[in-house]
N, C-alpha and C. Protein backbone atom coordinates (compact mmCIF):
# COMPACT_ATOMS: atom_id res chain seq x y z
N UNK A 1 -122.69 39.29 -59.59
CA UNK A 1 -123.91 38.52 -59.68
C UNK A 1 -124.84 38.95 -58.54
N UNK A 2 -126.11 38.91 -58.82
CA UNK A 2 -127.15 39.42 -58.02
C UNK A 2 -127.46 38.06 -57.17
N UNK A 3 -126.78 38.58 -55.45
CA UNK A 3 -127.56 37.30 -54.92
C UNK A 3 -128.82 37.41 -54.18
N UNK A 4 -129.26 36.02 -54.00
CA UNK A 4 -130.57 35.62 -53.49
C UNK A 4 -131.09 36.47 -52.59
N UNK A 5 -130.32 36.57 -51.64
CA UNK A 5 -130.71 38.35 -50.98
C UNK A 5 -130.91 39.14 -50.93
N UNK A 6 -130.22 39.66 -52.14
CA UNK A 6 -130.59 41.21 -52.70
C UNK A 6 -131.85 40.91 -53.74
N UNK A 7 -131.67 39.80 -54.01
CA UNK A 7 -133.44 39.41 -54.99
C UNK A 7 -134.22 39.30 -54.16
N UNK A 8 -134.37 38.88 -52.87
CA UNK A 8 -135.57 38.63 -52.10
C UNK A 8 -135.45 40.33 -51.83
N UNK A 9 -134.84 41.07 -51.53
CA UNK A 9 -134.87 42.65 -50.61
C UNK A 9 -135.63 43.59 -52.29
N UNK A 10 -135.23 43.31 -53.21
CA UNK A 10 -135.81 43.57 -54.27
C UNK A 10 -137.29 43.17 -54.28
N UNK A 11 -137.36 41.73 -54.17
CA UNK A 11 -139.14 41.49 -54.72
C UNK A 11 -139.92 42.42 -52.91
N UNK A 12 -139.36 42.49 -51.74
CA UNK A 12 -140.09 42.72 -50.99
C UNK A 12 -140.13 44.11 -51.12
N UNK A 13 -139.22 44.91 -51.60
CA UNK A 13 -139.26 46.14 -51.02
C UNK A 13 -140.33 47.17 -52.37
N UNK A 14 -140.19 46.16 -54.00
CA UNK A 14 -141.54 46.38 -55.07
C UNK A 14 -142.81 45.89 -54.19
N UNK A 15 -142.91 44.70 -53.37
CA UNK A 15 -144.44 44.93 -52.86
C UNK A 15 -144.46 46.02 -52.25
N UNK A 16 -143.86 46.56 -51.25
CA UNK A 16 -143.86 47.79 -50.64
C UNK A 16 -144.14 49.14 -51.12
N UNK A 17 -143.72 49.10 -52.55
CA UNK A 17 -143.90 50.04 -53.13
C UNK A 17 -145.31 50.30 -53.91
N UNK A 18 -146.17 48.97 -53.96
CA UNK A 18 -147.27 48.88 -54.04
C UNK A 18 -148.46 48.71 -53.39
N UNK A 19 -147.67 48.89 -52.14
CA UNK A 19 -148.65 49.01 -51.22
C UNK A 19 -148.68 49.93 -50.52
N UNK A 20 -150.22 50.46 -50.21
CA UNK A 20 -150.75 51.55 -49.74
C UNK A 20 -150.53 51.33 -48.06
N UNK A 21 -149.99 51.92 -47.59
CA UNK A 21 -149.30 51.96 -46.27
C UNK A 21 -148.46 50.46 -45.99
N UNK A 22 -148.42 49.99 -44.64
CA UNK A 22 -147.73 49.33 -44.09
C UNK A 22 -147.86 47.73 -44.21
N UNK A 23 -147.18 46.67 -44.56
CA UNK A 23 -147.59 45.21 -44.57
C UNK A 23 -146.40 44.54 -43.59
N UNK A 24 -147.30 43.23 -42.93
CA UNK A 24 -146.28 42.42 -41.90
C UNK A 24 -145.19 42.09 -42.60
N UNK A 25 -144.33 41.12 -42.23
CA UNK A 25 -143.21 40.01 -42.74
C UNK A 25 -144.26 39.13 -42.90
N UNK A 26 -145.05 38.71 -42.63
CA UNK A 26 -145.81 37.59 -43.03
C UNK A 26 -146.50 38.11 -44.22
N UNK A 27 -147.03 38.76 -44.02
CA UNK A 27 -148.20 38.98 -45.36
C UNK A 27 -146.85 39.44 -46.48
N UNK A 28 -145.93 39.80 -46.80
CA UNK A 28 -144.89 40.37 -47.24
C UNK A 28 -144.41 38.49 -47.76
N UNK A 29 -143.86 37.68 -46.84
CA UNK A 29 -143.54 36.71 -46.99
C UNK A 29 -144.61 35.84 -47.93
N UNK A 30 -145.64 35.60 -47.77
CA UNK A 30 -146.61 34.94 -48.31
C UNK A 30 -146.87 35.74 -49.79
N UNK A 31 -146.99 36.92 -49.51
CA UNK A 31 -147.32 37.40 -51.14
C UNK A 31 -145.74 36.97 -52.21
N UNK A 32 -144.89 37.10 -51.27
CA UNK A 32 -143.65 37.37 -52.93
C UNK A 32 -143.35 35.82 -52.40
N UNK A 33 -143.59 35.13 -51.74
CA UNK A 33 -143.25 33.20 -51.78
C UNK A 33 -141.76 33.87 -51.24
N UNK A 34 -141.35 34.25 -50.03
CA UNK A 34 -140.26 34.19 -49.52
C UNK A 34 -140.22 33.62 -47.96
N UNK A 35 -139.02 33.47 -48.30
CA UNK A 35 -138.62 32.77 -46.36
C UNK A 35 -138.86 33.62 -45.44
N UNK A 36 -139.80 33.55 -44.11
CA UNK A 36 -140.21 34.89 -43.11
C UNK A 36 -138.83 35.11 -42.48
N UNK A 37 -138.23 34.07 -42.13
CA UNK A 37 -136.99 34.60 -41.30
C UNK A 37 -136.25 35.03 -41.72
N UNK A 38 -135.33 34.87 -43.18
CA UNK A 38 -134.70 35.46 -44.10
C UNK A 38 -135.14 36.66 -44.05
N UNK A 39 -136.06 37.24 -44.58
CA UNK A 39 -136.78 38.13 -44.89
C UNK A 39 -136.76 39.42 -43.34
N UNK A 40 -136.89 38.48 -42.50
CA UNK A 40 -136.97 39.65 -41.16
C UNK A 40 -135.53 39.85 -41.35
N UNK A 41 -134.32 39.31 -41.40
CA UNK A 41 -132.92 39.60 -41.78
C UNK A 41 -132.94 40.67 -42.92
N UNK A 42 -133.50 40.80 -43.82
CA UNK A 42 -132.94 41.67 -45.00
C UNK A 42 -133.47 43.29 -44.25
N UNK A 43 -135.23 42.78 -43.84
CA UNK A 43 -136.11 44.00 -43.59
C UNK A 43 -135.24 44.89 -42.20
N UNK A 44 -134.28 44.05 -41.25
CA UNK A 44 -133.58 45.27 -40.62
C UNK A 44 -132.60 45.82 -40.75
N UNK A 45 -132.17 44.94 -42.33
CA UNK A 45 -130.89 45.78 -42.42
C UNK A 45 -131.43 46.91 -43.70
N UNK A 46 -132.64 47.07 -43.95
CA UNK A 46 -133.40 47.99 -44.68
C UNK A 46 -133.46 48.87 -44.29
N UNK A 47 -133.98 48.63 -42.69
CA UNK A 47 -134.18 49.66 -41.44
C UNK A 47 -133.03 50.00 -40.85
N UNK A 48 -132.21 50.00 -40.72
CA UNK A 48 -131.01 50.20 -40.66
C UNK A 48 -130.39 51.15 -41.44
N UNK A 49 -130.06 50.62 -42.99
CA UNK A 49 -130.27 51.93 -43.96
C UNK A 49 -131.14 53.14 -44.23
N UNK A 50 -132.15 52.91 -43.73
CA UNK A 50 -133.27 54.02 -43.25
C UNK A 50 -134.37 53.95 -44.96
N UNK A 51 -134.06 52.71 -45.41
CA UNK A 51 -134.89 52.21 -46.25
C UNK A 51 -136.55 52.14 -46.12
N UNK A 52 -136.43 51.69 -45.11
CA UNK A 52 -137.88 51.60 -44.71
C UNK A 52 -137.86 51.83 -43.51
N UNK A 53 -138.91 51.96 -42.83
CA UNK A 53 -139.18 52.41 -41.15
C UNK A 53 -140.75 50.73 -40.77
N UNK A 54 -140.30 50.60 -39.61
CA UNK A 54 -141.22 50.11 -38.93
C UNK A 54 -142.12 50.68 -37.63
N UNK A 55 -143.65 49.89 -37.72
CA UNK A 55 -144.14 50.03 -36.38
C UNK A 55 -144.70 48.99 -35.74
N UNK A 56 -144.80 49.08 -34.29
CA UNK A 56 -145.19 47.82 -34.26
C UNK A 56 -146.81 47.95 -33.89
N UNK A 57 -147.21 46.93 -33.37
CA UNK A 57 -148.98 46.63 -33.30
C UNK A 57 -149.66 46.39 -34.43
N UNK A 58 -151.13 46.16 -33.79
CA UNK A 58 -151.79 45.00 -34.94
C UNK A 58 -151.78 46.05 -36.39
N UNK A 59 -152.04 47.16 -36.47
CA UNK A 59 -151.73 48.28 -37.69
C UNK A 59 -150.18 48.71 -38.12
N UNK A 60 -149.41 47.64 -37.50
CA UNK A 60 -147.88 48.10 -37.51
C UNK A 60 -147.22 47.44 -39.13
N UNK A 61 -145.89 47.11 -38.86
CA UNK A 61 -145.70 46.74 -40.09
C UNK A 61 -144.37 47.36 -40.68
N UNK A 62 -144.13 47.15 -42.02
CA UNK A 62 -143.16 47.67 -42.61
C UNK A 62 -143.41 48.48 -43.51
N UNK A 63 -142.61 49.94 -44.10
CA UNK A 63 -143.19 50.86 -45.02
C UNK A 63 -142.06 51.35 -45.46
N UNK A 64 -142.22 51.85 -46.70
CA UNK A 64 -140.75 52.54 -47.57
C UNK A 64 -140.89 53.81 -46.78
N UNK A 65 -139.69 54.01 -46.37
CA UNK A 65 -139.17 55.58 -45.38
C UNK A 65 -138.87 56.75 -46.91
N UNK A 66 -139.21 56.43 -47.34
CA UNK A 66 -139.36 57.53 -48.04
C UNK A 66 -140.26 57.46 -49.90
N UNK A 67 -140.59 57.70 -50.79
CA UNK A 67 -141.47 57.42 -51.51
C UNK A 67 -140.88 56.87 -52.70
N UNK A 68 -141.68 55.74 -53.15
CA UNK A 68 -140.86 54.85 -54.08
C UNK A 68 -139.99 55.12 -55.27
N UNK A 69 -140.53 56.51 -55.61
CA UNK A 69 -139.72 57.00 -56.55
C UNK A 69 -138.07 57.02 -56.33
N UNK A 70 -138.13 57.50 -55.02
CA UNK A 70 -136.88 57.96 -54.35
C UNK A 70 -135.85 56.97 -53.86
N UNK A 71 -136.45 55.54 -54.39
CA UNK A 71 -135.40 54.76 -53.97
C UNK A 71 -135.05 53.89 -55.30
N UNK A 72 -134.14 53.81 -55.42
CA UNK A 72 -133.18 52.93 -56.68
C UNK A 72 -132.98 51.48 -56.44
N UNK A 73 -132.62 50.77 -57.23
CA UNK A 73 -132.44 49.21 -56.89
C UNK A 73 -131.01 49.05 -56.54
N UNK A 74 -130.21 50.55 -56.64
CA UNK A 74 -128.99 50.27 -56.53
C UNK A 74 -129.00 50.76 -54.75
N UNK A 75 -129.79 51.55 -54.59
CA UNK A 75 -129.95 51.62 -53.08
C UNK A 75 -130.31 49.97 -52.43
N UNK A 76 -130.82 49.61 -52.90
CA UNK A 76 -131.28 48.41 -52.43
C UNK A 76 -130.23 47.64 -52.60
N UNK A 77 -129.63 47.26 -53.63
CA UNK A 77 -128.67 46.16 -53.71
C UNK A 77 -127.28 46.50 -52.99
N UNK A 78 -126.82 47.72 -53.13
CA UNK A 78 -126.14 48.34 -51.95
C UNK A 78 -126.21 48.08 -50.26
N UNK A 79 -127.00 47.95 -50.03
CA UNK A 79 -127.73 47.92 -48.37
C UNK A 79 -127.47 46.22 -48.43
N UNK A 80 -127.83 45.79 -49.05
CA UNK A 80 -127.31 44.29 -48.64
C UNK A 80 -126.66 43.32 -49.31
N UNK A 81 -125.91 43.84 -50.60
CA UNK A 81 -124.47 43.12 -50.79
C UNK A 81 -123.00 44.01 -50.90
N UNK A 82 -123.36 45.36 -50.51
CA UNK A 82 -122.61 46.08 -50.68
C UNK A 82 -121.94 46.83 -51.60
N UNK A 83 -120.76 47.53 -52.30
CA UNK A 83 -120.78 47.91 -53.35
C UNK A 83 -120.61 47.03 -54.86
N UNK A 84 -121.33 47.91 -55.64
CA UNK A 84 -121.63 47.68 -57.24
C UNK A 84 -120.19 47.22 -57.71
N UNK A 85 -119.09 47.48 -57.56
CA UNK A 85 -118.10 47.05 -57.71
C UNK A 85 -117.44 45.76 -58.22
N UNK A 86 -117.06 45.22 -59.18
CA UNK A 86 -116.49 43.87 -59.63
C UNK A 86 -114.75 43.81 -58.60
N UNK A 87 -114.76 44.57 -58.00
CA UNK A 87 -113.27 44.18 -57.60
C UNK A 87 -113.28 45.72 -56.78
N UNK A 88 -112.52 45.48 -55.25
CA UNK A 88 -112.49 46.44 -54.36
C UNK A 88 -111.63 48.03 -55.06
N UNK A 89 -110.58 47.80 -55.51
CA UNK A 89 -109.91 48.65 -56.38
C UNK A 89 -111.02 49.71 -57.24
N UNK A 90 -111.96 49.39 -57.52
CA UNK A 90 -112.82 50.00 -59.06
C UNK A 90 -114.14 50.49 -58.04
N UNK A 91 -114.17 50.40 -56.40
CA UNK A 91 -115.18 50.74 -55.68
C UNK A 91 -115.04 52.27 -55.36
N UNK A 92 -116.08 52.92 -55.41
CA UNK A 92 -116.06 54.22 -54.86
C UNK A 92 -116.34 53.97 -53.65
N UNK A 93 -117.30 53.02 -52.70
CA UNK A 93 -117.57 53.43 -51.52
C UNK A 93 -117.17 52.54 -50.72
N UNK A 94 -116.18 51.60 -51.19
CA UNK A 94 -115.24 50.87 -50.38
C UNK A 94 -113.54 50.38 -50.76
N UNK A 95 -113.24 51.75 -51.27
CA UNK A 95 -112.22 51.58 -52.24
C UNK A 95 -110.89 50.89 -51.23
N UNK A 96 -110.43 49.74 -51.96
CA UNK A 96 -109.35 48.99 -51.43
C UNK A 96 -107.84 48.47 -52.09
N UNK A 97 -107.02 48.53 -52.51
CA UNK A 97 -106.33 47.62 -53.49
C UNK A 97 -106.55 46.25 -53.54
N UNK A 98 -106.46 45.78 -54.58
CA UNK A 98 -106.55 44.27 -54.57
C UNK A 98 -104.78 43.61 -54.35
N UNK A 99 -105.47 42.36 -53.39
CA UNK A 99 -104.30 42.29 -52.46
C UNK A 99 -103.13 41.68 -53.29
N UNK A 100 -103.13 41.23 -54.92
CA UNK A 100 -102.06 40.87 -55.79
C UNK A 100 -102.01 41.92 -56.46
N UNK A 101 -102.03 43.25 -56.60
CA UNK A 101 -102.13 44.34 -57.11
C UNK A 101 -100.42 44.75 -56.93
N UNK A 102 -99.80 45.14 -58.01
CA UNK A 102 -98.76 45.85 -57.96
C UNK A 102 -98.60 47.28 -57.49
N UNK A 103 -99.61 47.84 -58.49
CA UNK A 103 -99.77 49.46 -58.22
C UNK A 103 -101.22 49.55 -59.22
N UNK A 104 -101.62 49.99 -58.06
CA UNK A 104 -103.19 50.62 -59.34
C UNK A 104 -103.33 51.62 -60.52
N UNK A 105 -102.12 52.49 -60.46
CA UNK A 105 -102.20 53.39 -61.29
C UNK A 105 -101.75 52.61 -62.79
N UNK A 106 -100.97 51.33 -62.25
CA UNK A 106 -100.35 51.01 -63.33
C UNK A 106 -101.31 49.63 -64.30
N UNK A 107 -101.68 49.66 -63.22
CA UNK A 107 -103.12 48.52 -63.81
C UNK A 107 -103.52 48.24 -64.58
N UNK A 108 -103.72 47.35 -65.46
CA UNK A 108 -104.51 47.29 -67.05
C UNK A 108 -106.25 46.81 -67.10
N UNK A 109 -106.45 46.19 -65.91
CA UNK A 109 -107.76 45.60 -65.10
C UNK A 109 -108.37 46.51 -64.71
N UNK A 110 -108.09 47.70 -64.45
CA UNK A 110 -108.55 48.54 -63.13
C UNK A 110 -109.29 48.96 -64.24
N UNK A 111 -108.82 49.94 -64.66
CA UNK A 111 -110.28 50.89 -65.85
C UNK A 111 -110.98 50.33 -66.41
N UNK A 112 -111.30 49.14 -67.15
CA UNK A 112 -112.18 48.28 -66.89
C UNK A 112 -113.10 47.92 -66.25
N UNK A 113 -112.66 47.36 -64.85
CA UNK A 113 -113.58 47.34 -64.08
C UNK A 113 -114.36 48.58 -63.43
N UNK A 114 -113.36 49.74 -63.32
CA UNK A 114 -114.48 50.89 -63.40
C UNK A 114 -115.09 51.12 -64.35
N UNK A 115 -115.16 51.18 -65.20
CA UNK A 115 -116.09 51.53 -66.44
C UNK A 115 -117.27 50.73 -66.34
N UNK A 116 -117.18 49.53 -65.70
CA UNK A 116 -118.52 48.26 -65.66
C UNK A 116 -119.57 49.07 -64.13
N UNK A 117 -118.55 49.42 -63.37
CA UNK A 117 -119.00 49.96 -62.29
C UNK A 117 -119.79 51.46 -62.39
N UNK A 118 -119.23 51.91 -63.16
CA UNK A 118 -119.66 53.55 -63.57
C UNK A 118 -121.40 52.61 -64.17
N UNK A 119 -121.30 52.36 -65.66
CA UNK A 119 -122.38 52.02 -65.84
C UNK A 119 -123.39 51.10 -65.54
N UNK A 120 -122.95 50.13 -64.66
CA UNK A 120 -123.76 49.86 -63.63
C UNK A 120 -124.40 50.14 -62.72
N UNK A 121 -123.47 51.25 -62.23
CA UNK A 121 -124.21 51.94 -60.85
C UNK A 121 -125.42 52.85 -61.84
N UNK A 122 -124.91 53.52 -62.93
CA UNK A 122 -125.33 54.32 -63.75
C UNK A 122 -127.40 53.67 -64.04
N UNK A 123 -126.90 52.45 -64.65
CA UNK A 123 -128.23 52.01 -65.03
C UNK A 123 -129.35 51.67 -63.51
N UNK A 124 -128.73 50.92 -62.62
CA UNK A 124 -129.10 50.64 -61.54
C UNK A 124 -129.68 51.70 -60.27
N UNK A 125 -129.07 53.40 -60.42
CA UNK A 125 -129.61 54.35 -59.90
C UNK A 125 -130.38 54.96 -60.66
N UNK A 126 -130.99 54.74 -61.94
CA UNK A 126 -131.79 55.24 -62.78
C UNK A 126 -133.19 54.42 -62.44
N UNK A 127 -133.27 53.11 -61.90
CA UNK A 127 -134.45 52.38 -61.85
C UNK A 127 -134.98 52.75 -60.23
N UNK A 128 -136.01 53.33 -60.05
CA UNK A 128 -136.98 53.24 -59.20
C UNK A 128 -137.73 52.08 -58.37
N UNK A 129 -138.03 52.36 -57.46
CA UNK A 129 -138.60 51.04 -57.03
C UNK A 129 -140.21 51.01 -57.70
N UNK A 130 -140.62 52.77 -58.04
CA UNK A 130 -141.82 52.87 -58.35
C UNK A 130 -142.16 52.38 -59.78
N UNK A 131 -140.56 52.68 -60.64
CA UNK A 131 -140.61 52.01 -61.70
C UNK A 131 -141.07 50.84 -61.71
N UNK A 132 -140.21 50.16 -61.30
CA UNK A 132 -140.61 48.55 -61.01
C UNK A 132 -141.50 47.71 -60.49
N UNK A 133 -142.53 48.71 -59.57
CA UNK A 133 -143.92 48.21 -59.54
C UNK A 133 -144.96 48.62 -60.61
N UNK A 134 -144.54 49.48 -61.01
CA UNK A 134 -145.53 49.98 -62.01
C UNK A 134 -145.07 49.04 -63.42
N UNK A 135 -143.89 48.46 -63.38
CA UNK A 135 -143.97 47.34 -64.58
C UNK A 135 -142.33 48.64 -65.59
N UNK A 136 -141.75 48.18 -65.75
CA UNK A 136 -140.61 48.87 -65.97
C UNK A 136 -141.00 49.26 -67.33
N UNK A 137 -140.61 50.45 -68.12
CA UNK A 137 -140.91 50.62 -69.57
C UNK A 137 -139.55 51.20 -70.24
N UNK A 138 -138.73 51.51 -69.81
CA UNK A 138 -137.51 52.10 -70.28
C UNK A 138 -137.17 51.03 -70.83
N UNK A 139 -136.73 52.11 -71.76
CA UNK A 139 -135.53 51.59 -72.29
C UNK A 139 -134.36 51.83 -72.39
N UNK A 140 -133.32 50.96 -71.95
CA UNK A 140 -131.86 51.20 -71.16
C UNK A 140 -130.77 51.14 -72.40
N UNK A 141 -131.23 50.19 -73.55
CA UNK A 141 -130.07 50.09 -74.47
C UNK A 141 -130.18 51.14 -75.49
């Protein structure tokens, strides 16, 4: 499930993508109706991922580090809930056993849940952020 976090890092990081250079946390906050402090939480762990870059002063601000095309929602939802994954076992980038797990090879759950993961990540690295400001038109099914 998509949480509230990765929906707020979503609606902020589509204004971003529609905007022509750099916007505060405030003006960012006020346009998508989000929490400023929340919001300064998501925006450094953005910066962090090298999602976006900041500067500071009165022309400072926040900006996509690289061009909207180039970033996915799965980049985004990645950076702050971590992997696409229904269960650590079926993760590529945090692969774990699950801790009632007998043996994974022997698993009847496991391919399953990769297969949800394959085409999830699948559909989710196909969407743009530029897509998504520009109003999405694909069609996925």
């Amino acid at each position: 499930m998509l949480t509230q976090k990765a929906r707020y890092a979503l609606h902020a990081m589509i204004y971003l993508a529609k905007k022509d250079g750099s916007a505060s946390v405030l003006e960012i906050a006020q346009a998508e109706n989000l929490p400023r402090k929340f919001l300064e939480q998501i925006l450094t762990a953005m910066k962090t991922a090298h999602l976006v870059t900041s500067r500071r002063g009165p022309m400072g601000g926040y900006a996509l580090a690289r061009g909207a095309d180039q970033i996915s929602f799965a980049d985004v939802m990645r950076c702050i809930d971590g992997p696409l994954a229904l269960a650590p076992c079926a993760s590529q980038t945090a692969f774990a056993p699950c801790p009632d797990c007998k043996s994974i090879e022997s698993c009847q759950i496991r391919p399953a849940l990769m297969a949800v993961r394959d085409t999830t990540a699948l559909l989710l690295e196909g969407i743009s952020l530029a897509e998504a400001a520009g109003g999405l038109k694909k069609s996925f099914l």
